[in-house]
Structure formats: structure tokens, C-alpha cells
PDB file of N, CA and C in Angstrom:
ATOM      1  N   UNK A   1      89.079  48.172  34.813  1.00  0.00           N
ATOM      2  CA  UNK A   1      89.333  46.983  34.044  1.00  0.00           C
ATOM      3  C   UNK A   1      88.367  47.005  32.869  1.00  0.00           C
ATOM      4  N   UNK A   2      88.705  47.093  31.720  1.00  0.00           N
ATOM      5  CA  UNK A   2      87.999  46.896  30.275  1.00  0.00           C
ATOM      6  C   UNK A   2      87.596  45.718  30.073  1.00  0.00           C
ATOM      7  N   UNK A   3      86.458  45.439  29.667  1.00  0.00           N
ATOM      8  CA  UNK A   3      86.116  44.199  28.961  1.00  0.00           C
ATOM      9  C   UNK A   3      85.498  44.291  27.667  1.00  0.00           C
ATOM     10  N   UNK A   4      85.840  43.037  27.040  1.00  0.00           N
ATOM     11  CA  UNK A   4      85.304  42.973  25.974  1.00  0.00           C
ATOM     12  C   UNK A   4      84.913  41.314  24.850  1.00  0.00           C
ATOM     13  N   UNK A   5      84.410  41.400  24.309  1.00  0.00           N
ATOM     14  CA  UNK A   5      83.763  39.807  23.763  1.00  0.00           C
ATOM     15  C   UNK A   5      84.693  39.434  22.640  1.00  0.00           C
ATOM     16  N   UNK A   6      85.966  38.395  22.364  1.00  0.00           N
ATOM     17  CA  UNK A   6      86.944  38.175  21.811  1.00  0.00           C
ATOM     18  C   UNK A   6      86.434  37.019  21.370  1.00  0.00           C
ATOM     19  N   UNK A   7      85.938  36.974  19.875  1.00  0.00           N
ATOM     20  CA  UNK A   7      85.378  35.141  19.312  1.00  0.00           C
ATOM     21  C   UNK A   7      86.272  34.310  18.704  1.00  0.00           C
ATOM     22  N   UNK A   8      87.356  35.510  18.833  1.00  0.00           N
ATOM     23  CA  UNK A   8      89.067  34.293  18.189  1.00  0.00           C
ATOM     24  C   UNK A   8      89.638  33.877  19.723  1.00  0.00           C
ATOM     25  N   UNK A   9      89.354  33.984  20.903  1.00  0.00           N
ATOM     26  CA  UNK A   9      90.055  32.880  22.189  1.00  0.00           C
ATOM     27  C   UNK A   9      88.801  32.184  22.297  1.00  0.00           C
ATOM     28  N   UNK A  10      87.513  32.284  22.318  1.00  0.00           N
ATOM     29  CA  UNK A  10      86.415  31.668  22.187  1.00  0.00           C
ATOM     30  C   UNK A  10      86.539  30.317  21.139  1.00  0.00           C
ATOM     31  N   UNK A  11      86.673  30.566  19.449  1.00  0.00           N
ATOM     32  CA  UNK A  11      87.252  29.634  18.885  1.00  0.00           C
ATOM     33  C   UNK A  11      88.282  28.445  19.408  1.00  0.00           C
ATOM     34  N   UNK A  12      89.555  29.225  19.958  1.00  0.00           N
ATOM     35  CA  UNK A  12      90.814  28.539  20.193  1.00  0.00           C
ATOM     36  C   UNK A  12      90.356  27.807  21.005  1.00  0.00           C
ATOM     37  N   UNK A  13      89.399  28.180  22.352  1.00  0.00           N
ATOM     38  CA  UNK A  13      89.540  27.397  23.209  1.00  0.00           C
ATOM     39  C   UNK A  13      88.227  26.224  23.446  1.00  0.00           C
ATOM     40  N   UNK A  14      87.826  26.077  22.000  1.00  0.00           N
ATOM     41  CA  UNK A  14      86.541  24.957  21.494  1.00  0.00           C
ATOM     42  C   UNK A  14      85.241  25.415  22.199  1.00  0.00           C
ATOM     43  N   UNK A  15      84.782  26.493  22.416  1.00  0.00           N
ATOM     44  CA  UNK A  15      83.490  27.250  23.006  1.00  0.00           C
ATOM     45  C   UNK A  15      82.569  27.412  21.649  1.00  0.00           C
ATOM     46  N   UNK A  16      81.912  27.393  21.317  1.00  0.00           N
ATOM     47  CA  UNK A  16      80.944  27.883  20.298  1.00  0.00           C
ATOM     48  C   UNK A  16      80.606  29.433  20.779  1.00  0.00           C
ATOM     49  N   UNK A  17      80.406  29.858  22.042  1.00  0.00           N
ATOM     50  CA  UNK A  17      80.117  30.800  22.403  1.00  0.00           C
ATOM     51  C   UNK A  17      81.263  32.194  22.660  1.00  0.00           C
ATOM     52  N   UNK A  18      80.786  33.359  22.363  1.00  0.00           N
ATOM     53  CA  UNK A  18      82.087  34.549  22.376  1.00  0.00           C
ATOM     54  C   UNK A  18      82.082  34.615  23.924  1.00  0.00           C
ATOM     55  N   UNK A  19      83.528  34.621  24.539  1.00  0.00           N
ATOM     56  CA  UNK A  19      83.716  34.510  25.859  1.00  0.00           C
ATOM     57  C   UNK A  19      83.955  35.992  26.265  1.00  0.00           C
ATOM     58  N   UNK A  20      83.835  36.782  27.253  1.00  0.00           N
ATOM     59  CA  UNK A  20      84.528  38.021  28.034  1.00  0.00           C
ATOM     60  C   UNK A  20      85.802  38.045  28.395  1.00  0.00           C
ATOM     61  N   UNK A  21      86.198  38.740  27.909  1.00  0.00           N
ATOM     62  CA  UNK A  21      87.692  38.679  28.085  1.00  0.00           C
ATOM     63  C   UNK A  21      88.445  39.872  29.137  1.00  0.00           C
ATOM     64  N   UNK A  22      89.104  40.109  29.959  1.00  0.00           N
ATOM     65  CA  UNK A  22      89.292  41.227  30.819  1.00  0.00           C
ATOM     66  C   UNK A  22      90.378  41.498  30.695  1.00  0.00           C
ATOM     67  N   UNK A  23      90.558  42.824  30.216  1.00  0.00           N
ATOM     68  CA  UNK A  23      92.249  43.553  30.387  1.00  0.00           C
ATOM     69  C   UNK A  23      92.766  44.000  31.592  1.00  0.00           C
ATOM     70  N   UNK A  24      93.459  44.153  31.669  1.00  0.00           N
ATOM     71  CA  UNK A  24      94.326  44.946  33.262  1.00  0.00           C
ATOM     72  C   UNK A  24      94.378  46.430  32.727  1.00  0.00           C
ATOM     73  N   UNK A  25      95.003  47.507  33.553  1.00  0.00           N
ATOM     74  CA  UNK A  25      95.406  48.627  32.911  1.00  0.00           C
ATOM     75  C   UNK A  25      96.324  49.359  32.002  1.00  0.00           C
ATOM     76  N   UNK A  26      97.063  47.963  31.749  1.00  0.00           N
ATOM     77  CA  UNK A  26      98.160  48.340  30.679  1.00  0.00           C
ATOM     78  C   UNK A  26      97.448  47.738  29.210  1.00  0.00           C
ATOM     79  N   UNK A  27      96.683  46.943  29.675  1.00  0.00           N
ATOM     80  CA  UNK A  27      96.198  46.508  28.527  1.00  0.00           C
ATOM     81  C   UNK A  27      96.376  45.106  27.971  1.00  0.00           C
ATOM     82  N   UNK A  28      96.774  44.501  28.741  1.00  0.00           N
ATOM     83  CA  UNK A  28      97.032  42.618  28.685  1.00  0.00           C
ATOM     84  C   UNK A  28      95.743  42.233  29.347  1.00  0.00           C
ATOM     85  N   UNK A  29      95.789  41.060  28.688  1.00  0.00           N
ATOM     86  CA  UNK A  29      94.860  40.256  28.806  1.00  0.00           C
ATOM     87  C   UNK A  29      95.015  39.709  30.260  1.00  0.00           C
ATOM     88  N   UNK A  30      93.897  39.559  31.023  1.00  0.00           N
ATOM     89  CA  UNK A  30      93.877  38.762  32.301  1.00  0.00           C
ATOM     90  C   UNK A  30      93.744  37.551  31.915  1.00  0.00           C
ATOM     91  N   UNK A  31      94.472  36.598  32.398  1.00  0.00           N
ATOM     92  CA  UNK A  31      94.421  34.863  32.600  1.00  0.00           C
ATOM     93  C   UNK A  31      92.877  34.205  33.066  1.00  0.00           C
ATOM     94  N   UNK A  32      92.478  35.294  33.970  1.00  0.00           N
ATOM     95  CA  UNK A  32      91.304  34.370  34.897  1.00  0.00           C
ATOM     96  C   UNK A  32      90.123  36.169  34.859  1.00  0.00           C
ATOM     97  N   UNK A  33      89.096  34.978  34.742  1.00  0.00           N
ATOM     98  CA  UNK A  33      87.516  36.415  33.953  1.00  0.00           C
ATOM     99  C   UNK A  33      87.051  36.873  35.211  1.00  0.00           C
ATOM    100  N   UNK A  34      87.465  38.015  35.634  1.00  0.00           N
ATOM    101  CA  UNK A  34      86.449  38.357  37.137  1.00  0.00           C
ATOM    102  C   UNK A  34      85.123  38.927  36.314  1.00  0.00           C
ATOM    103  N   UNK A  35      84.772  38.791  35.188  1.00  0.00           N
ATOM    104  CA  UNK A  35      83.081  39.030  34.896  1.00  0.00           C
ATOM    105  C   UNK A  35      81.585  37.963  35.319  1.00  0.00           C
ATOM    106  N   UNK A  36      82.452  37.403  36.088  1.00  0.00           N
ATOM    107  CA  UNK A  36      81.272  35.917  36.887  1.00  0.00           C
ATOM    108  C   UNK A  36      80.775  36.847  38.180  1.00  0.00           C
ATOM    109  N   UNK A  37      81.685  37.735  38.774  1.00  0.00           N
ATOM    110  CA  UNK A  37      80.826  38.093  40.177  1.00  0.00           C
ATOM    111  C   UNK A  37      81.343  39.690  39.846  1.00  0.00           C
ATOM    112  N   UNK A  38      80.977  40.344  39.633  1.00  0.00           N
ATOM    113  CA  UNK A  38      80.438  41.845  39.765  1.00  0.00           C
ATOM    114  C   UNK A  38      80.896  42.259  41.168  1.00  0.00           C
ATOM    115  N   UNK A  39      81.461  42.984  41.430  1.00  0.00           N
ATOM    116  CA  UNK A  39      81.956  43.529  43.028  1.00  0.00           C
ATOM    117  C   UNK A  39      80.621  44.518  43.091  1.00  0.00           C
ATOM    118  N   UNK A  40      81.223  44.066  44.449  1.00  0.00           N
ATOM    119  CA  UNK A  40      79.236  44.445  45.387  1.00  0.00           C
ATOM    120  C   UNK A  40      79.134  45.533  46.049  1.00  0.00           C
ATOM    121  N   UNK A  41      78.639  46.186  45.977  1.00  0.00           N
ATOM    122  CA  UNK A  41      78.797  47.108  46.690  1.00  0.00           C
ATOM    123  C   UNK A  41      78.849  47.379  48.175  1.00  0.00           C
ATOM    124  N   UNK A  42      79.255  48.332  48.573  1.00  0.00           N
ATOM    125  CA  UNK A  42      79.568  48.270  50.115  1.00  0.00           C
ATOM    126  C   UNK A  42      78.623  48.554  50.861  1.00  0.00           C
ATOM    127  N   UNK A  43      78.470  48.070  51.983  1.00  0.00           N
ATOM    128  CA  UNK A  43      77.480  48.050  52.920  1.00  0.00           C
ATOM    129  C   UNK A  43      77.150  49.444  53.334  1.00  0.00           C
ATOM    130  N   UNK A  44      76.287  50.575  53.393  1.00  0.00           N
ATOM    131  CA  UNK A  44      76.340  51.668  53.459  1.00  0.00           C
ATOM    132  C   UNK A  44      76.204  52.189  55.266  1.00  0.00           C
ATOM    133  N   UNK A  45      75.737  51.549  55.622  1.00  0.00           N
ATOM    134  CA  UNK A  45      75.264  51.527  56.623  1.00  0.00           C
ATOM    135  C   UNK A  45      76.616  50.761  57.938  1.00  0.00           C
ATOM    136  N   UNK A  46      77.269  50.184  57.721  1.00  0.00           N
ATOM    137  CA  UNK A  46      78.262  50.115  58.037  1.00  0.00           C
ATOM    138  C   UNK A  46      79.339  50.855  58.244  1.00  0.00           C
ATOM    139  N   UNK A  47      79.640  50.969  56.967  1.00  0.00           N
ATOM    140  CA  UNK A  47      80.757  52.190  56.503  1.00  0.00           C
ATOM    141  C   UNK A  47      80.410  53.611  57.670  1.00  0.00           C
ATOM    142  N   UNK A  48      79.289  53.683  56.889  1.00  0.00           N
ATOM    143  CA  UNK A  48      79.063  55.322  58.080  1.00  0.00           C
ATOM    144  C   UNK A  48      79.071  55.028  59.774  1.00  0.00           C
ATOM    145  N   UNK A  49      78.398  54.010  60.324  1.00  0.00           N
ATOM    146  CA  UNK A  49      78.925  53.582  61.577  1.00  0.00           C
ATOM    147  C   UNK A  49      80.331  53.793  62.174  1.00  0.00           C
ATOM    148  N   UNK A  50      81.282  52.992  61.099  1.00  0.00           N
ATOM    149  CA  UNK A  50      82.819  53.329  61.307  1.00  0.00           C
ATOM    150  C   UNK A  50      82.972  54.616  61.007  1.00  0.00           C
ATOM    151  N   UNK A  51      82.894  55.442  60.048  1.00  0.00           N
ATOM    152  CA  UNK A  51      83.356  56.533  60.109  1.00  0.00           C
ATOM    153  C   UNK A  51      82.504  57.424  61.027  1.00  0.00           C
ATOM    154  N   UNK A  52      81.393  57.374  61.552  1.00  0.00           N
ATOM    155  CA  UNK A  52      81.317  58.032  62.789  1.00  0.00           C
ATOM    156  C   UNK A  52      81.839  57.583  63.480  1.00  0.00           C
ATOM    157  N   UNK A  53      82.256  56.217  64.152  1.00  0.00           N
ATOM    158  CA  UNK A  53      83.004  56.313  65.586  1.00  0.00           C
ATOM    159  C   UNK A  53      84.549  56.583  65.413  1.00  0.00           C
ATOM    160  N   UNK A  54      85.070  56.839  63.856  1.00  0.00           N
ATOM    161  CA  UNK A  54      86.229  57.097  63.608  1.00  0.00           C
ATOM    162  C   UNK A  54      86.829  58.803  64.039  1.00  0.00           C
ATOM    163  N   UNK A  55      85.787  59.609  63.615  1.00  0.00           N
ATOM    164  CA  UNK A  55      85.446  60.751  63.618  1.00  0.00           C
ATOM    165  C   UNK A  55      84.996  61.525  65.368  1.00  0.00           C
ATOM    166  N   UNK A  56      83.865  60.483  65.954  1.00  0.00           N
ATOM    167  CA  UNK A  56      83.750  60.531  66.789  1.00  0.00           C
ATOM    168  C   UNK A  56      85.284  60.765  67.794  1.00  0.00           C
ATOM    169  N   UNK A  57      86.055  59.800  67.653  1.00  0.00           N
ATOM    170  CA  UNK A  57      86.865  59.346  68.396  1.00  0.00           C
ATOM    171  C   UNK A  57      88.311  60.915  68.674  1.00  0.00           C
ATOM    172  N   UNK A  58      88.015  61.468  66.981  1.00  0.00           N
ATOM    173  CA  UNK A  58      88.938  62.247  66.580  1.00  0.00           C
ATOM    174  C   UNK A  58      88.450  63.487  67.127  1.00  0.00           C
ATOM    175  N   UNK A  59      87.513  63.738  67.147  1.00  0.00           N
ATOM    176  CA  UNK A  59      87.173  64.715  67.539  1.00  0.00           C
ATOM    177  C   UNK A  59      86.940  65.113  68.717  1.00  0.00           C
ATOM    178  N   UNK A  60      87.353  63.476  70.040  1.00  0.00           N
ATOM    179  CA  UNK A  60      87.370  63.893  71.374  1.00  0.00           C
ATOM    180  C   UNK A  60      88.544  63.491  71.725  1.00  0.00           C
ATOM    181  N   UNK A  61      89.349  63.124  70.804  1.00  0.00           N
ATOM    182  CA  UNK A  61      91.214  63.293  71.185  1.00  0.00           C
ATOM    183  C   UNK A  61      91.403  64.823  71.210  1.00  0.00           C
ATOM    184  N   UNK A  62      90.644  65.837  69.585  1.00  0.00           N
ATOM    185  CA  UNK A  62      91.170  67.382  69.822  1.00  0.00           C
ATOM    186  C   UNK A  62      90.590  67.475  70.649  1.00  0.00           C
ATOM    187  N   UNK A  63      89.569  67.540  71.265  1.00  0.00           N
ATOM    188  CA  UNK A  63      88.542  68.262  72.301  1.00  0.00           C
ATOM    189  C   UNK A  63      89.645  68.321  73.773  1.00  0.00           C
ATOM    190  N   UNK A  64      89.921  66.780  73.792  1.00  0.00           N
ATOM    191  CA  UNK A  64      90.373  66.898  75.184  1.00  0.00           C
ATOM    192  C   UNK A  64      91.454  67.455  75.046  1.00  0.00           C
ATOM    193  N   UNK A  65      92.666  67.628  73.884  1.00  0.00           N
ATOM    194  CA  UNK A  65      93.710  68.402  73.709  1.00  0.00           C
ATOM    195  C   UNK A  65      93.843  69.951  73.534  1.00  0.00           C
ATOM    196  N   UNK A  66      92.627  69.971  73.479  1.00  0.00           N
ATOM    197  CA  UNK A  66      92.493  71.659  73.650  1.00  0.00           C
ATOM    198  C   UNK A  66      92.242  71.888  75.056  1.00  0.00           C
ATOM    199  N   UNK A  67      91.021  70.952  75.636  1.00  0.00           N
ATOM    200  CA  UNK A  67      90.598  71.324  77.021  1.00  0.00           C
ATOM    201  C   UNK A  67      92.005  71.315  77.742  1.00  0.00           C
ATOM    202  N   UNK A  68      92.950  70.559  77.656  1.00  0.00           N
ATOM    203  CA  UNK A  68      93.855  70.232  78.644  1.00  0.00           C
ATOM    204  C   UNK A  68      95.236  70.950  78.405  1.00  0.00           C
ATOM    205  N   UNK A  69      95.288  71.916  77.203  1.00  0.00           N
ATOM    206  CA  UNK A  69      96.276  72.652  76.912  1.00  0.00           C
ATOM    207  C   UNK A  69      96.965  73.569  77.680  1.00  0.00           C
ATOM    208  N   UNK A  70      95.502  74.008  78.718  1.00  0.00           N
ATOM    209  CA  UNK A  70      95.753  75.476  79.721  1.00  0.00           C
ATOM    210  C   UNK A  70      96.978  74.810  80.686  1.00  0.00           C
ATOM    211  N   UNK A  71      96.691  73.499  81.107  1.00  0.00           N
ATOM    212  CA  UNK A  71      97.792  73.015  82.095  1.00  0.00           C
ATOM    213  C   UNK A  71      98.960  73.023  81.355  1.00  0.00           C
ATOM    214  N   UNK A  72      99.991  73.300  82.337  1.00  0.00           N
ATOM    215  CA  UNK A  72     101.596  72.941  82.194  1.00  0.00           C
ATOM    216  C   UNK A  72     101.713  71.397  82.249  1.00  0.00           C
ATOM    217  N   UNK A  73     102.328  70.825  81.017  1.00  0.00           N
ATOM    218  CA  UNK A  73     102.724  69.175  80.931  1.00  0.00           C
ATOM    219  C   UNK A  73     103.338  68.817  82.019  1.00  0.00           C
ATOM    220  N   UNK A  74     104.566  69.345  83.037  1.00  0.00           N
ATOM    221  CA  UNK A  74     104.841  69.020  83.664  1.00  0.00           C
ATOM    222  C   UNK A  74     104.392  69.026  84.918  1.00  0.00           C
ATOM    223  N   UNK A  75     103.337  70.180  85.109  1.00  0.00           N
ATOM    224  CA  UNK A  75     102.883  69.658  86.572  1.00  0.00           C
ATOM    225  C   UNK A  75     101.888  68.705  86.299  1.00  0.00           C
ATOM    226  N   UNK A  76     101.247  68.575  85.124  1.00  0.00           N
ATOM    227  CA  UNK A  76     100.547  67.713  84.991  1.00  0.00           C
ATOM    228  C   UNK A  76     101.290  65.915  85.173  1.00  0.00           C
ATOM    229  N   UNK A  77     102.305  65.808  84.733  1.00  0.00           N
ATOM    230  CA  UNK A  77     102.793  64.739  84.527  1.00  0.00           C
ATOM    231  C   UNK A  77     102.976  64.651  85.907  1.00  0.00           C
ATOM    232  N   UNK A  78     103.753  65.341  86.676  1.00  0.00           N
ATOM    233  CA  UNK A  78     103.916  65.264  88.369  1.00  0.00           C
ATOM    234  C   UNK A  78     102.644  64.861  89.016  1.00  0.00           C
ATOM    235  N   UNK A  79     102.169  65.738  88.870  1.00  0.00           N
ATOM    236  CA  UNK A  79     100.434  64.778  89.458  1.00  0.00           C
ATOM    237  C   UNK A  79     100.011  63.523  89.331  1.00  0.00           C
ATOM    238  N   UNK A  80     100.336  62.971  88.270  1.00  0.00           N
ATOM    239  CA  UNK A  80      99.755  61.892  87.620  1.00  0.00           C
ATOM    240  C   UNK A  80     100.954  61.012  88.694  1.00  0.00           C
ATOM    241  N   UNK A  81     102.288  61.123  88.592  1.00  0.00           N
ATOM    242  CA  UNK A  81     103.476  60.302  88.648  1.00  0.00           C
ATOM    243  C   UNK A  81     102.846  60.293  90.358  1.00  0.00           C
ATOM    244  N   UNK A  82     102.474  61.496  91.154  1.00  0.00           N
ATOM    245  CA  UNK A  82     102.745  61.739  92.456  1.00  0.00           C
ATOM    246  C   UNK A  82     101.345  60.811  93.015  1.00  0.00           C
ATOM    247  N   UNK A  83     100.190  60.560  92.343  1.00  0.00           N
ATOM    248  CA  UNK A  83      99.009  60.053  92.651  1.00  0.00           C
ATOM    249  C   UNK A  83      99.137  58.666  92.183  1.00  0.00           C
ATOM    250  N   UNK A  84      99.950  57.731  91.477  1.00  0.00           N
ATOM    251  CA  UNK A  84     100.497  57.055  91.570  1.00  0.00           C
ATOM    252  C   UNK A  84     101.553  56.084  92.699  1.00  0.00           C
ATOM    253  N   UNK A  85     102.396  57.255  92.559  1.00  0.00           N
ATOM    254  CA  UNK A  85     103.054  56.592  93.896  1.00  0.00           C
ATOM    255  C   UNK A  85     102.398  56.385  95.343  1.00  0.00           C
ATOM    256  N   UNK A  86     101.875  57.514  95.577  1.00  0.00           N
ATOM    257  CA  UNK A  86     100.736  57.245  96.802  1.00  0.00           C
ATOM    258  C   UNK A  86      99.715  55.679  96.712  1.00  0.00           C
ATOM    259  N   UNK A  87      99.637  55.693  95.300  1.00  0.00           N
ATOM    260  CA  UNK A  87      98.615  54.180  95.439  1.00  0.00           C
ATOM    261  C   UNK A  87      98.987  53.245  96.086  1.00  0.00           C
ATOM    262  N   UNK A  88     100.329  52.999  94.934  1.00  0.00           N
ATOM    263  CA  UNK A  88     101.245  52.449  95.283  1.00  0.00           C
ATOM    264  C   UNK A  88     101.324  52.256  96.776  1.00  0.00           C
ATOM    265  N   UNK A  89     102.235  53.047  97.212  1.00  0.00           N
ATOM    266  CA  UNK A  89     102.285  53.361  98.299  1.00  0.00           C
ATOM    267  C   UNK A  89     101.681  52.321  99.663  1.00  0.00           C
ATOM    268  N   UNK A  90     100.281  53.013  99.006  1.00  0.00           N
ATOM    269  CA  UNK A  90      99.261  52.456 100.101  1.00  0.00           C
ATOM    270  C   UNK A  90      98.864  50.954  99.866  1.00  0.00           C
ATOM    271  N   UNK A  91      98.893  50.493  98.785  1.00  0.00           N
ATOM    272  CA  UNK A  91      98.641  49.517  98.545  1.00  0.00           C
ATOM    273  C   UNK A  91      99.729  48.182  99.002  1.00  0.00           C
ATOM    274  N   UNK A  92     101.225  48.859  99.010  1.00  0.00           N
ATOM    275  CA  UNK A  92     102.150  47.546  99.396  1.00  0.00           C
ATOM    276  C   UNK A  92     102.091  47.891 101.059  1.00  0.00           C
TER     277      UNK A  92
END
């Protein structure tokens, strides 16, 4: 966003003072001055928190998808389905 000090809308709009004026990217004038608050910068220390446990997280989805590749999906899934039903099972 460009800015710049315009003393003909300053005039028009009875200011004595040259106001900031803010363009968009095509190049029109913005209606309303975001030059009152300055965007802040980001918390640094945050950010990297999330992206380690983002990273973290990713990197023990591959881990365990490699570790668990050697098995066949389906006996695996049978196991899971068959240790299930036994809970089951025992439980009603």
C-alpha cells in the first residue's frame, strides 16, 4: 500500500494540515487511512512454537508411516477389527 501527503483533500476537507492519503494496488485512493496503527509485527516466539509442533507432528505421521509400511494393511486392519471385537465381546 503506497502512501503519500495530498494538501488538495487536506484543503477540501477544511484541515489546515496535509493529511496521508493511502492507495490500494491499483492505485485508488482508500476511503479510510490505515496510517494511524502500523501493523505489528508478529510474535516471534509464538510463530516458531506452532511451527515446531506443526512440523513436529509431520514428521511423526512420516515416521510412523514408514515404521508401519513393512506390515500388510490388511492383516493389519484384521487385527485391529479382531481385537476389537473380542473387547467387545467381553465387555457385553
Amino acid at each position: 500500500m503506497r502512501q503519500t501527503a495530498n494538501s488538495s483533500l487536506a484543503e477540501g476537507s477544511g484541515q489546515g494540515s496535509a493529511e496521508a492519503v493511502c492507495f490500494d494496488p491499483f492505485g485508488e485512493p482508500l476511503e479510510t487511512s490505515q496510517t494511524a496503527a502500523p501493523a505489528t509485527l508478529r510474535d516471534g516466539a509464538g510463530h516458531r512454537a506452532v511451527a515446531a509442533v506443526f512440523w513436529g507432528l509431520a514428521l511423526l505421521l512420516v515416521g510412523c508411516r514408514v515404521y508401519l509400511s513393512d506390515y500388510p494393511v490388511a492383516q493389519t486392519v484384521a487385527a485391529v477389527g479382531e481385537a476389537v471385537r473380542t473387547q467387545l465381546a467381553a465387555a457385553f
